[in-house]
Protein backbone atom coordinates (compact mmCIF):
# COMPACT_ATOMS: atom_id res chain seq x y z
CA UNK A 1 89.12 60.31 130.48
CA UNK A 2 91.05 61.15 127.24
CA UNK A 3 89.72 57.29 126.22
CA UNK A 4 86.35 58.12 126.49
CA UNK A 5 87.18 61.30 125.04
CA UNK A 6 88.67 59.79 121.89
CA UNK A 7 85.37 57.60 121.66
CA UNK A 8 82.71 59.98 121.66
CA UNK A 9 84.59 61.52 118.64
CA UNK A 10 82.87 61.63 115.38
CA UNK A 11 84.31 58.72 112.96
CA UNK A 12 85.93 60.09 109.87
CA UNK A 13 84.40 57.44 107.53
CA UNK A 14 80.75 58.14 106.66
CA UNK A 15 79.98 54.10 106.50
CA UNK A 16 82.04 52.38 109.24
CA UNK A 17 80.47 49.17 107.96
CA UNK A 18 82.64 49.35 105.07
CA UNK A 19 85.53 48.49 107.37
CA UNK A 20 84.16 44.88 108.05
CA UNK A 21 86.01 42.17 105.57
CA UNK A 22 82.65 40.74 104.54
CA UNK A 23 81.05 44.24 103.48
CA UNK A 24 80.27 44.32 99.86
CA UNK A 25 79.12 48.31 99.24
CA UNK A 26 75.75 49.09 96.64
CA UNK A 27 78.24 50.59 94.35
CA UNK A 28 81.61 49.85 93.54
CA UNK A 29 84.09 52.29 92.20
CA UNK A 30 86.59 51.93 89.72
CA UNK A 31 86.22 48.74 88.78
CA UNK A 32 83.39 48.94 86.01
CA UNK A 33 85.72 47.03 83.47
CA UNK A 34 86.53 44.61 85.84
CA UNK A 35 82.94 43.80 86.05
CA UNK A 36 82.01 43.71 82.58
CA UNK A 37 85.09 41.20 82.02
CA UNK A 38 83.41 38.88 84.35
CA UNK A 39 79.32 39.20 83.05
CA UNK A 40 81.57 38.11 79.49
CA UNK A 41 83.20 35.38 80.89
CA UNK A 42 80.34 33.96 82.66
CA UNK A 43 76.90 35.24 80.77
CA UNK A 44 77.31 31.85 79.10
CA UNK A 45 75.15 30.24 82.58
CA UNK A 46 72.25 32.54 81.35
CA UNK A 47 72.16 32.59 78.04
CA UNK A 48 72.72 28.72 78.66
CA UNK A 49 70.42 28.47 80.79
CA UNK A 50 72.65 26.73 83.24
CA UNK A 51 74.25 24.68 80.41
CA UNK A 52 77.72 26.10 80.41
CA UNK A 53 80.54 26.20 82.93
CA UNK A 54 83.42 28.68 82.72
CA UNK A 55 86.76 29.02 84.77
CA UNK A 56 88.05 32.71 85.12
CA UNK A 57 90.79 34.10 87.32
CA UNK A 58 90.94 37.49 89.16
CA UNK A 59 94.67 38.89 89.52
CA UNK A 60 96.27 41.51 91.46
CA UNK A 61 98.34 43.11 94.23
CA UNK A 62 97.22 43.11 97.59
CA UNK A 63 94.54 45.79 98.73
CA UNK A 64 93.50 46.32 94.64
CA UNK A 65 89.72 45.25 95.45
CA UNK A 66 89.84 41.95 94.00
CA UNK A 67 87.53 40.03 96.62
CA UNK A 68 84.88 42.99 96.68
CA UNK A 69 85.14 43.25 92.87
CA UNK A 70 83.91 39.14 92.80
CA UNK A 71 81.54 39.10 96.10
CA UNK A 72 80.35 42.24 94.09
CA UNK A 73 79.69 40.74 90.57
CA UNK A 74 78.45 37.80 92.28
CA UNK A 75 75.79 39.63 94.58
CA UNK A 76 74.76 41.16 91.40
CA UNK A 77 74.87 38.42 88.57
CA UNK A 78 72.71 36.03 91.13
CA UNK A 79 69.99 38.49 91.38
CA UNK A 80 69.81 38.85 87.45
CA UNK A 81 70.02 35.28 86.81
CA UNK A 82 67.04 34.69 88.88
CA UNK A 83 65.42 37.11 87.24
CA UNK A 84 65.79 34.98 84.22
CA UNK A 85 64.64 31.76 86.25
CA UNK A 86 68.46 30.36 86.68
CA UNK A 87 68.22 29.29 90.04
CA UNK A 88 72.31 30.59 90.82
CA UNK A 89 73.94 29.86 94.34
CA UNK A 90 77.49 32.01 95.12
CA UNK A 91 79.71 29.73 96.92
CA UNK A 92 82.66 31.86 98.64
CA UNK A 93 85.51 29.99 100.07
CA UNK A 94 88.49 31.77 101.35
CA UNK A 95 91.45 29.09 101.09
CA UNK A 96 93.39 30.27 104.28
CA UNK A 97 90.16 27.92 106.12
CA UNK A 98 89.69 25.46 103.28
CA UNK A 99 92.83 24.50 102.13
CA UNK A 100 91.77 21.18 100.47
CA UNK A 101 89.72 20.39 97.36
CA UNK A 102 88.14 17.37 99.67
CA UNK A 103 87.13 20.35 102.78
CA UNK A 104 85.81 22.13 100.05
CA UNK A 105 83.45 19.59 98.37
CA UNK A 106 82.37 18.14 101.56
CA UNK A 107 81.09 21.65 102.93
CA UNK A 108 79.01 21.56 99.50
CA UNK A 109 78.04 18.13 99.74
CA UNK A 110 76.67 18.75 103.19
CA UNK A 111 74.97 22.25 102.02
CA UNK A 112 73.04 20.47 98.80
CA UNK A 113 72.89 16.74 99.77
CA UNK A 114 72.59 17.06 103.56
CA UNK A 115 75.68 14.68 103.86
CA UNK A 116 78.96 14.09 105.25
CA UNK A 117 80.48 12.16 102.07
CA UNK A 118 81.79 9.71 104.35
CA UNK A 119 82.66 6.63 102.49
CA UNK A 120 82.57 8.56 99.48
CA UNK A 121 85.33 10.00 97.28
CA UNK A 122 85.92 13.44 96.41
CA UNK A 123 84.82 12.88 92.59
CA UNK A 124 81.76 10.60 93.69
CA UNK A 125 80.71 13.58 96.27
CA UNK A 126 81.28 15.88 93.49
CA UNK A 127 78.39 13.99 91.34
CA UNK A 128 76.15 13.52 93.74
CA UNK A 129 76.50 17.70 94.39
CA UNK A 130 76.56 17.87 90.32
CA UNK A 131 73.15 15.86 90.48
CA UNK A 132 71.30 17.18 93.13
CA UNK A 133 71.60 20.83 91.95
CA UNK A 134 70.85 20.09 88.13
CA UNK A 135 67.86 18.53 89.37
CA UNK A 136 66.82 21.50 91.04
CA UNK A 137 67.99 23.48 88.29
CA UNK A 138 70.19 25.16 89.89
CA UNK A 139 73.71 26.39 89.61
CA UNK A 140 76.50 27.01 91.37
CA UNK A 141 79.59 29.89 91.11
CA UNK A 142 82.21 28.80 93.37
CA UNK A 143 84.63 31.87 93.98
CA UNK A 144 87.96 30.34 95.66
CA UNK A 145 90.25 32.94 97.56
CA UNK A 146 93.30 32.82 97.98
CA UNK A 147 93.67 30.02 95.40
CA UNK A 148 97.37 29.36 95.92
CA UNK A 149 96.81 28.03 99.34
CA UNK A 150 95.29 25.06 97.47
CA UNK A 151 97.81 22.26 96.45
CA UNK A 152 98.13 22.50 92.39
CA UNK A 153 96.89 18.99 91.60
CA UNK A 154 93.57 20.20 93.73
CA UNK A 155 93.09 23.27 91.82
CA UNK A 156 93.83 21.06 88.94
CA UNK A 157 91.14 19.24 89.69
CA UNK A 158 88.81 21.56 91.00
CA UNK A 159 89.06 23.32 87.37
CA UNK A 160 88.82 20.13 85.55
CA UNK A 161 85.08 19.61 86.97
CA UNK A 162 83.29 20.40 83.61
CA UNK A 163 85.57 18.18 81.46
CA UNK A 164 85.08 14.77 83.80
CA UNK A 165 81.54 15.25 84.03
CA UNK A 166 80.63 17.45 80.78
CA UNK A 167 79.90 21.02 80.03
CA UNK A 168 76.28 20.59 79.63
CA UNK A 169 76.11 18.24 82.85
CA UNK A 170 78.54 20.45 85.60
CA UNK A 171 76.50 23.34 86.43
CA UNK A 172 79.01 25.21 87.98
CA UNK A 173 81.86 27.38 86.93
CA UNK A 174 84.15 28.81 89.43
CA UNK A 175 86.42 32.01 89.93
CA UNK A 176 89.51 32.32 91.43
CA UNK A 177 91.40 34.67 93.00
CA UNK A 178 94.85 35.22 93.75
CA UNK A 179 97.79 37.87 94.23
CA UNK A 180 99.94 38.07 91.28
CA UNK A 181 102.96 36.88 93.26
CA UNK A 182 101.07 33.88 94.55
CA UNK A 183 100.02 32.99 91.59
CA UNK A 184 102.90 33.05 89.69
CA UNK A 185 104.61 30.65 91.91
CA UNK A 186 101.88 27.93 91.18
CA UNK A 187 101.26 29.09 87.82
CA UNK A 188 101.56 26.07 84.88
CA UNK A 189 100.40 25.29 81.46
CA UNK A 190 98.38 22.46 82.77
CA UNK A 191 96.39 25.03 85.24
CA UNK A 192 96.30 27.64 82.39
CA UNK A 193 94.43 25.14 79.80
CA UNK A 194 91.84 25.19 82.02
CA UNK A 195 91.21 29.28 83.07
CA UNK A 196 88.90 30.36 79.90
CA UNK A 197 89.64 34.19 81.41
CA UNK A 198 92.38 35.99 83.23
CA UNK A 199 91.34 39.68 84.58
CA UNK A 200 93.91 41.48 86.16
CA UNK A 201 93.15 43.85 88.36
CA UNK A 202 95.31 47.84 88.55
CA UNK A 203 96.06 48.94 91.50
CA UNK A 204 93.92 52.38 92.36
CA UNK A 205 95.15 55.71 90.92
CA UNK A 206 95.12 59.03 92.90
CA UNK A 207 92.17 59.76 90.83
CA UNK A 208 90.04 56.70 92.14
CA UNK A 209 91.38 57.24 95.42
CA UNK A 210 89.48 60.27 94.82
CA UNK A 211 86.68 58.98 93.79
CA UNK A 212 86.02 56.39 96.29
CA UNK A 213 86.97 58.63 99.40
């Protein structure tokens, strides 16, 4: 009795979608600078017209909105580009199920090319992904969570995309995302030559606690 009780209560949050780990809200709170640091780093595809790639990484503590901050910008910076006529694709991969570059650029290969890359090697699956979406002109942002998951010579490579196959030729530019702990236990100079942009992300103040309740 006092269970169904307790279930015919009325829920204290107002949305009780927003509780679902995929939910990306209409308006996010509190994080309007993070978002402009990412249409900086990456307004290069549209003013490019798909001739650019960039490599950015999102940083902070756990529970500091960094995923919703980059499903957000990405929801948002796809609609705009094809308003432009950038044909953009967001690629989300959370690294605790992918934690290979190869699992990574086969699920791509087998999105865009309709094949299993069997046969093929990770940087010969890689062009024939490069080739099919530049000539569809299209584009891809590949957002990688939980990056550290990810052996280092992967991410290594992952980032190193647009110089083995050329800036003007790679049509894709990823962002990465990582605690601050995480990443500092994987973090290298080699890695860092290739991240064009590191936003870090402040944990919420009473204020936007405030704000966003």
């Amino acid at each position: 009795e006092n269970f169904r009780k307790e279930l015919s209560k009325r829920s204290v949050f107002r949305n009780s979608s927003s509780l679902n780990l995929s939910y990306v809200p209409k308006k996010l709170y509190c994080r309007d600078d993070i978002i402009k640091e990412l249409i900086h780093n990456f307004r290069g595809i549209i003013e490019g017209k798909g001739k650019f790639s960039s490599n950015c990484l999102l940083i902070g503590k756990g529970g500091v909105g960094k995923t919703v901050s980059a499903k957000f910008f990405g929801r948002n910076f796809r609609e705009t580009a094809i308003e432009k006529g950038i044909n953009l694709f967001i690629e989300h991969f959370d690294c605790v199920n992918f934690r290979t570059k190869s699992k990574i650029i086969r699920t791509l290969l087998g999105k865009y090319c309709q094949g299993s890359g069997r046969g093929f090697s990770d940087d010969e699956a890689m062009k024939q992904i490069i080739t099919k979406v530049k000539n569809d002109n299209g584009y891809i942002l590949l957002i990688l969570d939980e990056i550290h998951l990810i052996p280092k010579n992967d991410i290594w490579a992952l980032l190193d995309t647009a110089e083995t196959f050329g800036h003007h030729n790679v049509r894709m530019s990823l962002l990465l995302i990582s605690r601050k702990h995480d990443w500092i236990r994987i973090e290298s100079e080699r890695l860092l030559s290739r991240i064009n942009k590191k936003v870090k992300l402040k944990p919420y103040n009473l204020d936007d606690a405030k704000e966003i309740l």
